[in-house]
PDB file of N, CA and C in Angstrom:
ATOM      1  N   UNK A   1     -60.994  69.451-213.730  1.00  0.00           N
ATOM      2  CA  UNK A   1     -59.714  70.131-213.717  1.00  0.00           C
ATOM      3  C   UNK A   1     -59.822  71.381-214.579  1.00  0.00           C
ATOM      4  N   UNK A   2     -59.429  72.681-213.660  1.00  0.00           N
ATOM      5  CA  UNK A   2     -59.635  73.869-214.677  1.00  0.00           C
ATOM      6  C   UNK A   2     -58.303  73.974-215.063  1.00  0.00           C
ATOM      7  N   UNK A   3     -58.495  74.648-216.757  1.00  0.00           N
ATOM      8  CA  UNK A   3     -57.025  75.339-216.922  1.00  0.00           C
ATOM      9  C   UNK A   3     -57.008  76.175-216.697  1.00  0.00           C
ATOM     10  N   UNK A   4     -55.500  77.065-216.488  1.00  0.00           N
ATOM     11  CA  UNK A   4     -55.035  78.593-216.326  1.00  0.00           C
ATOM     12  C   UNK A   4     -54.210  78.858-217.327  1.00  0.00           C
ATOM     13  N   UNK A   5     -54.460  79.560-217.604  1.00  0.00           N
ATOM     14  CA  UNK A   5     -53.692  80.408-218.799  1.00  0.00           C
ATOM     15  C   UNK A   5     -51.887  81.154-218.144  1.00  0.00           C
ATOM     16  N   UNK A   6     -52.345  81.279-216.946  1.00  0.00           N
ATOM     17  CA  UNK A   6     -50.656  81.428-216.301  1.00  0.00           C
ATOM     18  C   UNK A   6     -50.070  80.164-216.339  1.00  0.00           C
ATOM     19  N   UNK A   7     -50.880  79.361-215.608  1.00  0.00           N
ATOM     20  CA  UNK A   7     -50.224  77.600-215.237  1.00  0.00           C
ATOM     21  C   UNK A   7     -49.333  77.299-216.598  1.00  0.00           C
ATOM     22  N   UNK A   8     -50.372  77.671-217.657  1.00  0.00           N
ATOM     23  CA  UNK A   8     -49.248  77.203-219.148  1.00  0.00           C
ATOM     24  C   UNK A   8     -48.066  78.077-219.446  1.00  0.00           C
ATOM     25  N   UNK A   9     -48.046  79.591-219.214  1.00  0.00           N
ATOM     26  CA  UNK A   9     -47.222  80.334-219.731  1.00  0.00           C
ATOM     27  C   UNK A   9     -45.894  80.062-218.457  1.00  0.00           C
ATOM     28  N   UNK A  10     -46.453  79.441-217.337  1.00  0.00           N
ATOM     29  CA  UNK A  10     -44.899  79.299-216.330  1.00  0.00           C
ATOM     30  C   UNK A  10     -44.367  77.471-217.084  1.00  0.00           C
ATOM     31  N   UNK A  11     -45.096  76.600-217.557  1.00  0.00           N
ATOM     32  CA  UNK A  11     -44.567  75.515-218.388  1.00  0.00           C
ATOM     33  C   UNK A  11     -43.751  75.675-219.390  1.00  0.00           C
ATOM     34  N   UNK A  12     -44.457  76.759-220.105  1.00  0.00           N
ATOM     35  CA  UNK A  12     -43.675  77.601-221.475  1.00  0.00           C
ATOM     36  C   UNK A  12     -42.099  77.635-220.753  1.00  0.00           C
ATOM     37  N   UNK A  13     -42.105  78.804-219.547  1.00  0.00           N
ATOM     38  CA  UNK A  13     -41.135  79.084-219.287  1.00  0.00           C
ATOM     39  C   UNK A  13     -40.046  78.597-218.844  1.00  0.00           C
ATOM     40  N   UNK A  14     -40.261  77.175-218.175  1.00  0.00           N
ATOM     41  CA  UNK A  14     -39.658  76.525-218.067  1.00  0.00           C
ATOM     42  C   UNK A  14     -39.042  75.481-218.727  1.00  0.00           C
ATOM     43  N   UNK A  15     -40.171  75.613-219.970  1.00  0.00           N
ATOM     44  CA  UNK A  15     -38.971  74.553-220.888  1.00  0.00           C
ATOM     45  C   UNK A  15     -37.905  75.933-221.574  1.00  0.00           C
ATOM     46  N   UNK A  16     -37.932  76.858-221.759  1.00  0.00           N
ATOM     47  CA  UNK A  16     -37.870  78.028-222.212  1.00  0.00           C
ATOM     48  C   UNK A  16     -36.413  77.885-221.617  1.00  0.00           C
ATOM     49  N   UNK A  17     -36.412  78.146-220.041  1.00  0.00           N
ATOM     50  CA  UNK A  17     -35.375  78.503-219.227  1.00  0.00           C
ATOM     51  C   UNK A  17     -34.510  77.207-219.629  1.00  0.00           C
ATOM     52  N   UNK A  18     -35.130  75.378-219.632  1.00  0.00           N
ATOM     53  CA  UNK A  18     -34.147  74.333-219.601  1.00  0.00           C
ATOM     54  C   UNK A  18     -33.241  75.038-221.097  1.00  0.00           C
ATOM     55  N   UNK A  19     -33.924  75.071-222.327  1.00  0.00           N
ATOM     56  CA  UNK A  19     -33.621  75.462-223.258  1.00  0.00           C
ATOM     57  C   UNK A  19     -32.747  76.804-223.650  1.00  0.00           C
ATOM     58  N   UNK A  20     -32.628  77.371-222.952  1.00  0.00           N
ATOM     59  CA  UNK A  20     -31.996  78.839-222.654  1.00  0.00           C
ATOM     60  C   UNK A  20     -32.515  79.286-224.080  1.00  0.00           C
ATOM     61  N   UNK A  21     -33.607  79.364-224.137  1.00  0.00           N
ATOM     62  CA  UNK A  21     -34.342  80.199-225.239  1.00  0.00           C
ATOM     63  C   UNK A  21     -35.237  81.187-224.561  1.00  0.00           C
ATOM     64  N   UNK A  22     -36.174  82.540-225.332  1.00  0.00           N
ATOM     65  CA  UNK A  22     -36.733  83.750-224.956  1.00  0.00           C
ATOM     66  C   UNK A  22     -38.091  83.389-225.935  1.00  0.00           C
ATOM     67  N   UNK A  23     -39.406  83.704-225.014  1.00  0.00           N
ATOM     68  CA  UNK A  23     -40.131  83.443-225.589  1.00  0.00           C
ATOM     69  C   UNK A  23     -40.403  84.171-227.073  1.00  0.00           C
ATOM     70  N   UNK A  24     -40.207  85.055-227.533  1.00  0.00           N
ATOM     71  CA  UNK A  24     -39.991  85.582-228.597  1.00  0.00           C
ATOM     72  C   UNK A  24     -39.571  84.326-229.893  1.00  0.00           C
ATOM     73  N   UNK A  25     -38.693  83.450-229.592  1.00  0.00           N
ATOM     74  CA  UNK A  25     -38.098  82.523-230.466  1.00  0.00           C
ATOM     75  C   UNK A  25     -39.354  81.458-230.497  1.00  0.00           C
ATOM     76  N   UNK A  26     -40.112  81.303-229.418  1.00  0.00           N
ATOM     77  CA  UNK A  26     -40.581  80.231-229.604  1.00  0.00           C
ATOM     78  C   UNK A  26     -42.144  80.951-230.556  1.00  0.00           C
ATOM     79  N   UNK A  27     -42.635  82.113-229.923  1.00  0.00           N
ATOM     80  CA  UNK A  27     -43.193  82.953-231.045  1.00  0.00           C
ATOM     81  C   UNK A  27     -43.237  83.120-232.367  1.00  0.00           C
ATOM     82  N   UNK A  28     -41.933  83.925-232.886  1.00  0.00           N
ATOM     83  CA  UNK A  28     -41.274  83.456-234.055  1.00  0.00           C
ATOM     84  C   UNK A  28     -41.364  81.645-234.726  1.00  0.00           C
ATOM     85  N   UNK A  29     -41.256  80.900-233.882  1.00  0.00           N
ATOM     86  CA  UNK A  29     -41.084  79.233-234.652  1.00  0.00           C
ATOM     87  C   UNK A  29     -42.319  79.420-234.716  1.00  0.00           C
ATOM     88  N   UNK A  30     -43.475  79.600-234.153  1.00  0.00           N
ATOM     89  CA  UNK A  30     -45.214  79.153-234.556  1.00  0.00           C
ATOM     90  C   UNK A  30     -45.870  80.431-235.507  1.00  0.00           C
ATOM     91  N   UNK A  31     -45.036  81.156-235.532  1.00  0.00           N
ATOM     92  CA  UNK A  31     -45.885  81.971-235.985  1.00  0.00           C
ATOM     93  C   UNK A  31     -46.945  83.138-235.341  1.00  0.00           C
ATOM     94  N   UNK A  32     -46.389  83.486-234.230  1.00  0.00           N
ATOM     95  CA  UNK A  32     -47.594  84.300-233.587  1.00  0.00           C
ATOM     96  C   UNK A  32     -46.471  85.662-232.954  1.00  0.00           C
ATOM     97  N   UNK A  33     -47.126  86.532-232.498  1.00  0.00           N
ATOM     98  CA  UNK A  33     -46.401  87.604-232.136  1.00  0.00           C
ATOM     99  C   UNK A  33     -46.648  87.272-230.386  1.00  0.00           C
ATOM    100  N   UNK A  34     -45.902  88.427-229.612  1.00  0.00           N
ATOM    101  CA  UNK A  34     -45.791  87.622-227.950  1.00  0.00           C
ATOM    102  C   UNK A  34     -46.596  88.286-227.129  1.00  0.00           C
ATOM    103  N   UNK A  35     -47.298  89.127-228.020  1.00  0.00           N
ATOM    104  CA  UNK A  35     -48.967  89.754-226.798  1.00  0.00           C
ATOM    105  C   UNK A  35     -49.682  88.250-225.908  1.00  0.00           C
ATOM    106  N   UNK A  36     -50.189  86.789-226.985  1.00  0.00           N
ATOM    107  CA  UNK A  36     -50.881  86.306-226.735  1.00  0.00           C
ATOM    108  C   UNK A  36     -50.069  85.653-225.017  1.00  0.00           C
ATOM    109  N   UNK A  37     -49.161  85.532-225.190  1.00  0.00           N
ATOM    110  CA  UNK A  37     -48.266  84.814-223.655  1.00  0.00           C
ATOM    111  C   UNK A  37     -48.966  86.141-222.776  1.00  0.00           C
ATOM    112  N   UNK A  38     -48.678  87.370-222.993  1.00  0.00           N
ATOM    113  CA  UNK A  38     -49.426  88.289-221.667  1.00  0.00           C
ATOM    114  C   UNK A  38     -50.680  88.203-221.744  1.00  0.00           C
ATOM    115  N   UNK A  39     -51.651  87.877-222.456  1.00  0.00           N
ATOM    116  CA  UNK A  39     -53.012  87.773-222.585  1.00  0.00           C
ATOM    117  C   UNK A  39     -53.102  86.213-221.522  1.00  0.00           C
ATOM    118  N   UNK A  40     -52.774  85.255-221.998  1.00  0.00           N
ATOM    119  CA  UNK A  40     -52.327  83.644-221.257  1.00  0.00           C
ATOM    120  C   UNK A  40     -52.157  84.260-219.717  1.00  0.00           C
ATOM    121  N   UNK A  41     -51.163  85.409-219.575  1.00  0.00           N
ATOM    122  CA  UNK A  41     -50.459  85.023-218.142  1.00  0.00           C
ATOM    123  C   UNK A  41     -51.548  85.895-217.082  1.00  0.00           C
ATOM    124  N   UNK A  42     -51.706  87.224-217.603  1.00  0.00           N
ATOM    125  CA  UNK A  42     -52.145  88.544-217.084  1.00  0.00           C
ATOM    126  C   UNK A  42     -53.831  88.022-217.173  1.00  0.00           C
ATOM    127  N   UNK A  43     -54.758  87.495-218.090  1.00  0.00           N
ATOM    128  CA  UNK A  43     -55.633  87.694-218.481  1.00  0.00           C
ATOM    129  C   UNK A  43     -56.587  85.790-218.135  1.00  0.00           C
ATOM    130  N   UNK A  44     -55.607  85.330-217.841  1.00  0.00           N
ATOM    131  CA  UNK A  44     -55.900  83.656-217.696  1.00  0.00           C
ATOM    132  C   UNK A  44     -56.388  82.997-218.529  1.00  0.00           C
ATOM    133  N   UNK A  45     -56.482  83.546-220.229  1.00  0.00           N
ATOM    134  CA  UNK A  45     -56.625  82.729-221.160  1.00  0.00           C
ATOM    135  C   UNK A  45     -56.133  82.117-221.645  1.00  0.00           C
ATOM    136  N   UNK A  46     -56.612  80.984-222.387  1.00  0.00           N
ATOM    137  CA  UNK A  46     -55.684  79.637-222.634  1.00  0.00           C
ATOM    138  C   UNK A  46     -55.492  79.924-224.161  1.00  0.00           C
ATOM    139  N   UNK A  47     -54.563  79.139-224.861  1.00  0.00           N
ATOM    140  CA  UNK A  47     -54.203  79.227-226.517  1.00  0.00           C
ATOM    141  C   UNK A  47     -54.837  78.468-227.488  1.00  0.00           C
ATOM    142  N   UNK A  48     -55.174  78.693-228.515  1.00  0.00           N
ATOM    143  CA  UNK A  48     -56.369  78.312-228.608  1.00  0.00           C
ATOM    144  C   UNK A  48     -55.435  76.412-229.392  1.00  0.00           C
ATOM    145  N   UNK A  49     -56.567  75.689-229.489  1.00  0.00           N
ATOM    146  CA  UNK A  49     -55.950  74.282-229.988  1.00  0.00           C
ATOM    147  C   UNK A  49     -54.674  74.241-230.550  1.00  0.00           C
ATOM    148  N   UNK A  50     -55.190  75.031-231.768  1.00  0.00           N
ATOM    149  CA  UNK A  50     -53.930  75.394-233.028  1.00  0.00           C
ATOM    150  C   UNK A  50     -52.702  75.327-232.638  1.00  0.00           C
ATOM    151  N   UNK A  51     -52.709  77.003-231.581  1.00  0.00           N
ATOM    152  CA  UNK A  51     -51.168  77.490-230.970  1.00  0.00           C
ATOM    153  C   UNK A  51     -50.776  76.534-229.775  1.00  0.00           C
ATOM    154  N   UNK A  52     -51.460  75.920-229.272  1.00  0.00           N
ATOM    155  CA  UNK A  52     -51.453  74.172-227.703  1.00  0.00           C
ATOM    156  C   UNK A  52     -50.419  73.766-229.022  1.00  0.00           C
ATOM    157  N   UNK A  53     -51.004  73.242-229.969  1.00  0.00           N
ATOM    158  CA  UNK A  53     -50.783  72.377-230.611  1.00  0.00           C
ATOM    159  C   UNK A  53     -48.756  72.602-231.157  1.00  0.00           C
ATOM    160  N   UNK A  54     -48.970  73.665-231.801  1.00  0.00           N
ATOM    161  CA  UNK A  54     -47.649  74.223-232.214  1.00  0.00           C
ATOM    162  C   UNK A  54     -46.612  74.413-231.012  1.00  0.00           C
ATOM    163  N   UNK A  55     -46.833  74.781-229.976  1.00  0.00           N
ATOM    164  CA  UNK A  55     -46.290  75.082-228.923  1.00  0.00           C
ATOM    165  C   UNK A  55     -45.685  73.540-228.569  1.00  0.00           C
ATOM    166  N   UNK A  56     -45.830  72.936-228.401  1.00  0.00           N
ATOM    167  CA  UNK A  56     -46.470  71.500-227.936  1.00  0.00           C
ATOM    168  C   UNK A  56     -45.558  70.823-228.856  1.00  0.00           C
ATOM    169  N   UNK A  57     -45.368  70.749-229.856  1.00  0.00           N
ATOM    170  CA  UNK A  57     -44.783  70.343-231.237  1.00  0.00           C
ATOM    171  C   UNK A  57     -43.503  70.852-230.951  1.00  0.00           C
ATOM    172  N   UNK A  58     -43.228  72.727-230.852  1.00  0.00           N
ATOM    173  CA  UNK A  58     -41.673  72.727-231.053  1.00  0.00           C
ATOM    174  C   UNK A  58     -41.107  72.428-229.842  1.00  0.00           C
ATOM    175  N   UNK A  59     -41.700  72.656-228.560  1.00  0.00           N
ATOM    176  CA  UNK A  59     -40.586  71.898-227.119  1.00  0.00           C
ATOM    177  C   UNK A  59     -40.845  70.422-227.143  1.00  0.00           C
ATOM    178  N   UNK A  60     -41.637  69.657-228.427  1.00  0.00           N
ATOM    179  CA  UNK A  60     -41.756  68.067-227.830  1.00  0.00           C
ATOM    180  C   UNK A  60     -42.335  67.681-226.553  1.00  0.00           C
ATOM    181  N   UNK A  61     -43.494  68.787-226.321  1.00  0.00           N
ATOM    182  CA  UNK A  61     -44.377  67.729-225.139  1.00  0.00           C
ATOM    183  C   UNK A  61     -45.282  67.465-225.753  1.00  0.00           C
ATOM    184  N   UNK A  62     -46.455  66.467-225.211  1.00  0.00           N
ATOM    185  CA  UNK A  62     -47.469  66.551-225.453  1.00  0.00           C
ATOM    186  C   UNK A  62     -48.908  68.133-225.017  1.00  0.00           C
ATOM    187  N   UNK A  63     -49.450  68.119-225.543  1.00  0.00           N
ATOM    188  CA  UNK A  63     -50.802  68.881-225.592  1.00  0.00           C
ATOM    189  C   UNK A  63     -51.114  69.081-224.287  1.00  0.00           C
ATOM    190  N   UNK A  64     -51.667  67.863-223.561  1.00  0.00           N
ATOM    191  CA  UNK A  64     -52.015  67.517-222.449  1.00  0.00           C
ATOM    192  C   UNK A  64     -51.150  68.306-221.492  1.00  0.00           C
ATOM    193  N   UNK A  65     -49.815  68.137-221.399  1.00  0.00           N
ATOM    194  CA  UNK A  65     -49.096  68.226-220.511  1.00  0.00           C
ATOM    195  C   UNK A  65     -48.975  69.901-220.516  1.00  0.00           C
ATOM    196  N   UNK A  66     -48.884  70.592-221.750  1.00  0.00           N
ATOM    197  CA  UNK A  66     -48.908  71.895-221.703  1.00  0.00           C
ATOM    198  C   UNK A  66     -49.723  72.724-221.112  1.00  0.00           C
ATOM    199  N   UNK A  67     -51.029  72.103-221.432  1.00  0.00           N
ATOM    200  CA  UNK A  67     -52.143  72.620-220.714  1.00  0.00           C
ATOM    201  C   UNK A  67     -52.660  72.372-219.227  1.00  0.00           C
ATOM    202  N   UNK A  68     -52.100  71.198-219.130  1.00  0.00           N
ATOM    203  CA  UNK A  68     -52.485  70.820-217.621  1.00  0.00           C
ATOM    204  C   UNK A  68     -51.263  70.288-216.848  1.00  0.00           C
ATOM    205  N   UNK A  69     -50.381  69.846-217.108  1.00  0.00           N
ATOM    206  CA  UNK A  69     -48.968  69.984-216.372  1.00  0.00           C
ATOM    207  C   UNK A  69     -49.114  68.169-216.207  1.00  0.00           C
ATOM    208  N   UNK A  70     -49.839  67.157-216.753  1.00  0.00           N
ATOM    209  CA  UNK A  70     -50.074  65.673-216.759  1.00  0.00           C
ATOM    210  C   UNK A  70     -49.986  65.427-218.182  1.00  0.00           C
ATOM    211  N   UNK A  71     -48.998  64.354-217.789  1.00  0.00           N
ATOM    212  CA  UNK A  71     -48.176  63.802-219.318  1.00  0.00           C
ATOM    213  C   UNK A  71     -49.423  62.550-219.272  1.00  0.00           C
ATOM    214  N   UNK A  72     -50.019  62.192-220.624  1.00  0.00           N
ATOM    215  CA  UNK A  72     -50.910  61.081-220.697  1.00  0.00           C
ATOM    216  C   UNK A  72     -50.117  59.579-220.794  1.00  0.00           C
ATOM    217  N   UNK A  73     -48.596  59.868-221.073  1.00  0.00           N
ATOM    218  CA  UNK A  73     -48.030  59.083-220.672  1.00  0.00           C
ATOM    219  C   UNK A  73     -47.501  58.686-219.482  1.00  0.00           C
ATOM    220  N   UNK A  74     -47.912  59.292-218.470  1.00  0.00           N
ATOM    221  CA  UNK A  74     -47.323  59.145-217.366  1.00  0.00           C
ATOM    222  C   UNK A  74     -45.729  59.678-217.009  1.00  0.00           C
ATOM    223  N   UNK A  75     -45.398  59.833-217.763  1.00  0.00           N
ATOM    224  CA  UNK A  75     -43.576  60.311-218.261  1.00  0.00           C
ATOM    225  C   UNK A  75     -43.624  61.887-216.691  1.00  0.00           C
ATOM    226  N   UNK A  76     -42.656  61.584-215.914  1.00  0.00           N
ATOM    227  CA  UNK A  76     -42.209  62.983-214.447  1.00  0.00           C
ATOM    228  C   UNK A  76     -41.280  63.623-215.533  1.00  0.00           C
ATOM    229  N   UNK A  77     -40.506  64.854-215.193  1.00  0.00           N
ATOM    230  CA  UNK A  77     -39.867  65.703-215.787  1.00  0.00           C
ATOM    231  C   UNK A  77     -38.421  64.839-216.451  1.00  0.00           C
ATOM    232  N   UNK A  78     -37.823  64.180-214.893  1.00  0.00           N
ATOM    233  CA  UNK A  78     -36.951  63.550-215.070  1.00  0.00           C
ATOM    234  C   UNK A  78     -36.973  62.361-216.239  1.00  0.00           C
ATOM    235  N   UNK A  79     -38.128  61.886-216.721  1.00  0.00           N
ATOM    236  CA  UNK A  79     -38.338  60.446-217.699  1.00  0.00           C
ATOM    237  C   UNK A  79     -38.255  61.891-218.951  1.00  0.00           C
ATOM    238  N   UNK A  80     -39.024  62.732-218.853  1.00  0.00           N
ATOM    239  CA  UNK A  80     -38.556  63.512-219.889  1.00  0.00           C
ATOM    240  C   UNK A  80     -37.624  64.333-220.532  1.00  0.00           C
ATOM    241  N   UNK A  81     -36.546  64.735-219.238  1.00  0.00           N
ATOM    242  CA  UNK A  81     -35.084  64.891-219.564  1.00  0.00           C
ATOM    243  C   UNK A  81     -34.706  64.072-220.263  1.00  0.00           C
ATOM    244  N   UNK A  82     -34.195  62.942-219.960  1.00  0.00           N
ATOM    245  CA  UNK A  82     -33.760  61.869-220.310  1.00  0.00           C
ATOM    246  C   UNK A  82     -34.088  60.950-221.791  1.00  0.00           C
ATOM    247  N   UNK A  83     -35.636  61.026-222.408  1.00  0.00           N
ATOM    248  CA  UNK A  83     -35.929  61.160-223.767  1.00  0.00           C
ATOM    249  C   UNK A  83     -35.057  62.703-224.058  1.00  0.00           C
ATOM    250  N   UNK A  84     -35.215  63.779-224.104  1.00  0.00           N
ATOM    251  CA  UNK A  84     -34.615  64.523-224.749  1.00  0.00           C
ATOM    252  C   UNK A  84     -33.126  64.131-224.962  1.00  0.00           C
ATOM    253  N   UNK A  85     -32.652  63.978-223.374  1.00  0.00           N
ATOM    254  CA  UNK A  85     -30.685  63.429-224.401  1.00  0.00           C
ATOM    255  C   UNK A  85     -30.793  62.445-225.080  1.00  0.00           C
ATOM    256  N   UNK A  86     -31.943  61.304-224.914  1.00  0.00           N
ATOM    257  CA  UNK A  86     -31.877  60.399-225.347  1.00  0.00           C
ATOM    258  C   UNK A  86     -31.979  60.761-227.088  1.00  0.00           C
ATOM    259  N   UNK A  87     -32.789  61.413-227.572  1.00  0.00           N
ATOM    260  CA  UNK A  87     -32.715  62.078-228.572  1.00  0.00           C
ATOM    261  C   UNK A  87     -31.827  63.257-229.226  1.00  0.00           C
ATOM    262  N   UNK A  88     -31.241  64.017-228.497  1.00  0.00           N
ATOM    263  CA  UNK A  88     -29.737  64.351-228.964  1.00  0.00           C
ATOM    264  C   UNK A  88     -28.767  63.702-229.368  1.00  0.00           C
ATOM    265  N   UNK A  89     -28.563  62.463-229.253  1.00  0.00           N
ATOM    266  CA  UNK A  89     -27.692  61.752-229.581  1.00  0.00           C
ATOM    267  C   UNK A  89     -28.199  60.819-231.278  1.00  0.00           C
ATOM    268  N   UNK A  90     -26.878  60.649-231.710  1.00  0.00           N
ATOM    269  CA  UNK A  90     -27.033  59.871-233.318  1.00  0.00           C
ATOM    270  C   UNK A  90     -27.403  58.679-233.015  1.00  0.00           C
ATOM    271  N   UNK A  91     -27.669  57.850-234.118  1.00  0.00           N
ATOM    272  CA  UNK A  91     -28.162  56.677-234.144  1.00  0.00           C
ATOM    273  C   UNK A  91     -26.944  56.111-233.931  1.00  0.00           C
ATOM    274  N   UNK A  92     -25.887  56.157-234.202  1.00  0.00           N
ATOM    275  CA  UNK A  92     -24.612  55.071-233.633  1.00  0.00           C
ATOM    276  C   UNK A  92     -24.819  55.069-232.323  1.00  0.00           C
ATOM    277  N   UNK A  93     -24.684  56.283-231.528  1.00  0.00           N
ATOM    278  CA  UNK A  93     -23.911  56.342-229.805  1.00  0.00           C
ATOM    279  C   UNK A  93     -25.597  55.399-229.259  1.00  0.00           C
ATOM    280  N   UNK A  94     -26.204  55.662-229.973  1.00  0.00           N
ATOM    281  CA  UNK A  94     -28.120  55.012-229.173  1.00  0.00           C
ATOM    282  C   UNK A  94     -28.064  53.316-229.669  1.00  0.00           C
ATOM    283  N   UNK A  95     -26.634  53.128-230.383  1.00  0.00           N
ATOM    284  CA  UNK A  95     -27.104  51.693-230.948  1.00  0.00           C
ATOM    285  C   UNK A  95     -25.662  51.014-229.743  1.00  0.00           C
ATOM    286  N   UNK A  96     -24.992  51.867-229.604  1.00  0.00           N
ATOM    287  CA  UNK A  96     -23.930  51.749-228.477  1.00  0.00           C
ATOM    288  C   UNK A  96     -24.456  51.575-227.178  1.00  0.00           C
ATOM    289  N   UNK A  97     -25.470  52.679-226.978  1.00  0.00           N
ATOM    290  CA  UNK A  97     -25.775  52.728-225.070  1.00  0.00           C
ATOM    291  C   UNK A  97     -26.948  51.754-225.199  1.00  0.00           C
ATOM    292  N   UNK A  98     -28.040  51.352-225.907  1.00  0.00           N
ATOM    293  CA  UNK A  98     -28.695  50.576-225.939  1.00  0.00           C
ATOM    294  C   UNK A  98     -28.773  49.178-225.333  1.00  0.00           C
ATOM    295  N   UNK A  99     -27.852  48.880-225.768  1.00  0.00           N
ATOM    296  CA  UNK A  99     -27.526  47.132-225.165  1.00  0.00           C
ATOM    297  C   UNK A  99     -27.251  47.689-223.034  1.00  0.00           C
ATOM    298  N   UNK A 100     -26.266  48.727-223.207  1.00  0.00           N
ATOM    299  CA  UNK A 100     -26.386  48.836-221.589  1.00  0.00           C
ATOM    300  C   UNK A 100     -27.638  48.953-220.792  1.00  0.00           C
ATOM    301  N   UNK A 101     -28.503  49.749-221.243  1.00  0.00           N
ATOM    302  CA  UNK A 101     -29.926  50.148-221.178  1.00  0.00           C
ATOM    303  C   UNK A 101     -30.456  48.787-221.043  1.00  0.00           C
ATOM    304  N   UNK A 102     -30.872  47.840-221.388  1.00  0.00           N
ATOM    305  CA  UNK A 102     -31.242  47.060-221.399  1.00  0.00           C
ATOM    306  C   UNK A 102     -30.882  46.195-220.739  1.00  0.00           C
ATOM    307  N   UNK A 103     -29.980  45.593-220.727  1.00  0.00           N
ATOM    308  CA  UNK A 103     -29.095  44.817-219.746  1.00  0.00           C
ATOM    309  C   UNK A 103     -29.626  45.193-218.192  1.00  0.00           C
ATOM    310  N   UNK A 104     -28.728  46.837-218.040  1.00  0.00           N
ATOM    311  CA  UNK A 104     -29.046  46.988-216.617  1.00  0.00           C
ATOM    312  C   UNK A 104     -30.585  46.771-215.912  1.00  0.00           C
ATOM    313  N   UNK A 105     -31.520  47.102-217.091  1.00  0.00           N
ATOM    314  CA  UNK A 105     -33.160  46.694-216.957  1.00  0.00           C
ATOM    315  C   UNK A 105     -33.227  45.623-216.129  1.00  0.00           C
ATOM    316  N   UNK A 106     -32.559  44.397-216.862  1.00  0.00           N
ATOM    317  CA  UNK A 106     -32.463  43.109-216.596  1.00  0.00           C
ATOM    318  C   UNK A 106     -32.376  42.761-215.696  1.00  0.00           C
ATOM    319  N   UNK A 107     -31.496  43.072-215.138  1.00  0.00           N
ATOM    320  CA  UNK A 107     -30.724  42.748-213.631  1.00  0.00           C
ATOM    321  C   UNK A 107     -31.209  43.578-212.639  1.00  0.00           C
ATOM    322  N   UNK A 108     -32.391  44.939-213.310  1.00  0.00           N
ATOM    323  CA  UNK A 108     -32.773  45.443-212.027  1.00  0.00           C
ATOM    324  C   UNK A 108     -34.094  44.223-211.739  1.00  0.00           C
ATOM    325  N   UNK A 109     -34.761  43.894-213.071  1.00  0.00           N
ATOM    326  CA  UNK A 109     -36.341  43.163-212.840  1.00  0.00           C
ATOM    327  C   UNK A 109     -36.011  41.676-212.320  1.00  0.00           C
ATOM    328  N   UNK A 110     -34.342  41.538-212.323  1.00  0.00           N
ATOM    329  CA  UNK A 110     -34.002  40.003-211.512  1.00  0.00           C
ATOM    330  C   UNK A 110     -33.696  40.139-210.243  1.00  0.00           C
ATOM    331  N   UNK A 111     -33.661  41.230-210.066  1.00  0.00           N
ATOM    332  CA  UNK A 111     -33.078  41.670-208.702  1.00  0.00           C
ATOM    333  C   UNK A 111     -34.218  41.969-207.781  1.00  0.00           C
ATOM    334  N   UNK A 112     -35.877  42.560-208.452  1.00  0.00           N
ATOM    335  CA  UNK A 112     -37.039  42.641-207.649  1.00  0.00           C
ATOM    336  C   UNK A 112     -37.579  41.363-207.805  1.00  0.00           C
ATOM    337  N   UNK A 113     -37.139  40.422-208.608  1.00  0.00           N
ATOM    338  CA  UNK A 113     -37.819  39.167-208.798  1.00  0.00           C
ATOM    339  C   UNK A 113     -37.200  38.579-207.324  1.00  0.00           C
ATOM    340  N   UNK A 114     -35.721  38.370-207.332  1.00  0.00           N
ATOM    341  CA  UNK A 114     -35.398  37.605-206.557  1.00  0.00           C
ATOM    342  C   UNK A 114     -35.804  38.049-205.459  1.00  0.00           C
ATOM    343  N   UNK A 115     -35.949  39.412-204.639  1.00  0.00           N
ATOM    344  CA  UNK A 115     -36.682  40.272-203.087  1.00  0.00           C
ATOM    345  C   UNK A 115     -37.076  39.384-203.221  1.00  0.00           C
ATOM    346  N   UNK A 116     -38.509  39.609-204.662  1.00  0.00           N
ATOM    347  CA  UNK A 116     -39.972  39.131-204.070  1.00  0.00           C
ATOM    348  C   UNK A 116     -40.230  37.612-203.903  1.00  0.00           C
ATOM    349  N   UNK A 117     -39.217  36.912-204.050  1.00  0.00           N
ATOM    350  CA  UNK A 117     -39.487  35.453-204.122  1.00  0.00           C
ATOM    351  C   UNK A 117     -38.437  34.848-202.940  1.00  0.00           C
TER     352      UNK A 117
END
């Protein structure tokens, strides 16, 4: 699997766009100025560990996924929406929706139990 140095800077952008942030901000948070994204996009070079790494850190993906668009967790966009609200929210409202979360689990894995039997 090759990387592209565009492939990452349109990932950038799209957490960028969910986030209604400008790459400049996300620049600013690591520390780097915003030549290296046109070098990435225009030039197909990749960032080096360090900046993967930082990048990676402030939108909360993994490494992997930045660089190659495959979560090592297996996690689709949608499982990763869903950690993010899941993480917007306080520890009360997560100690509230929790028990539903679970529950409904329940009754879905009794519900493929019963199909399959």
């Amino acid at each position: 699997m090759s990387i592209v140095g565009k492939e990452i800077v349109e990932r950038i952008d799209k957490l960028l766009k969910e986030k209604n942030l400008k790459r400049k901000a996300v620049a600013d948070a690591i520390g780097i100025s915003l030549q290296p994204f046109t070098s990435w996009s225009k030039r197909g070079s990749i960032p080096s560990a360090d900046i993967a790494f930082k990048i990676a850190k402030y939108f909360n993906v993994s490494v992997e996924w930045l660089l190659t668009g495959e979560d090592p967790d297996g996690l689709n966009d949608d499982d990763r929406h869903l950690l993010d609200d899941w993480h917007e929210l306080d520890a009360k409202t997560q100690a509230i929706i929790r028990p539903m979360i679970t529950t409904a689990a329940e009754n879905a894995h009794k519900d493929k139990a019963n199909t399959a039997g």
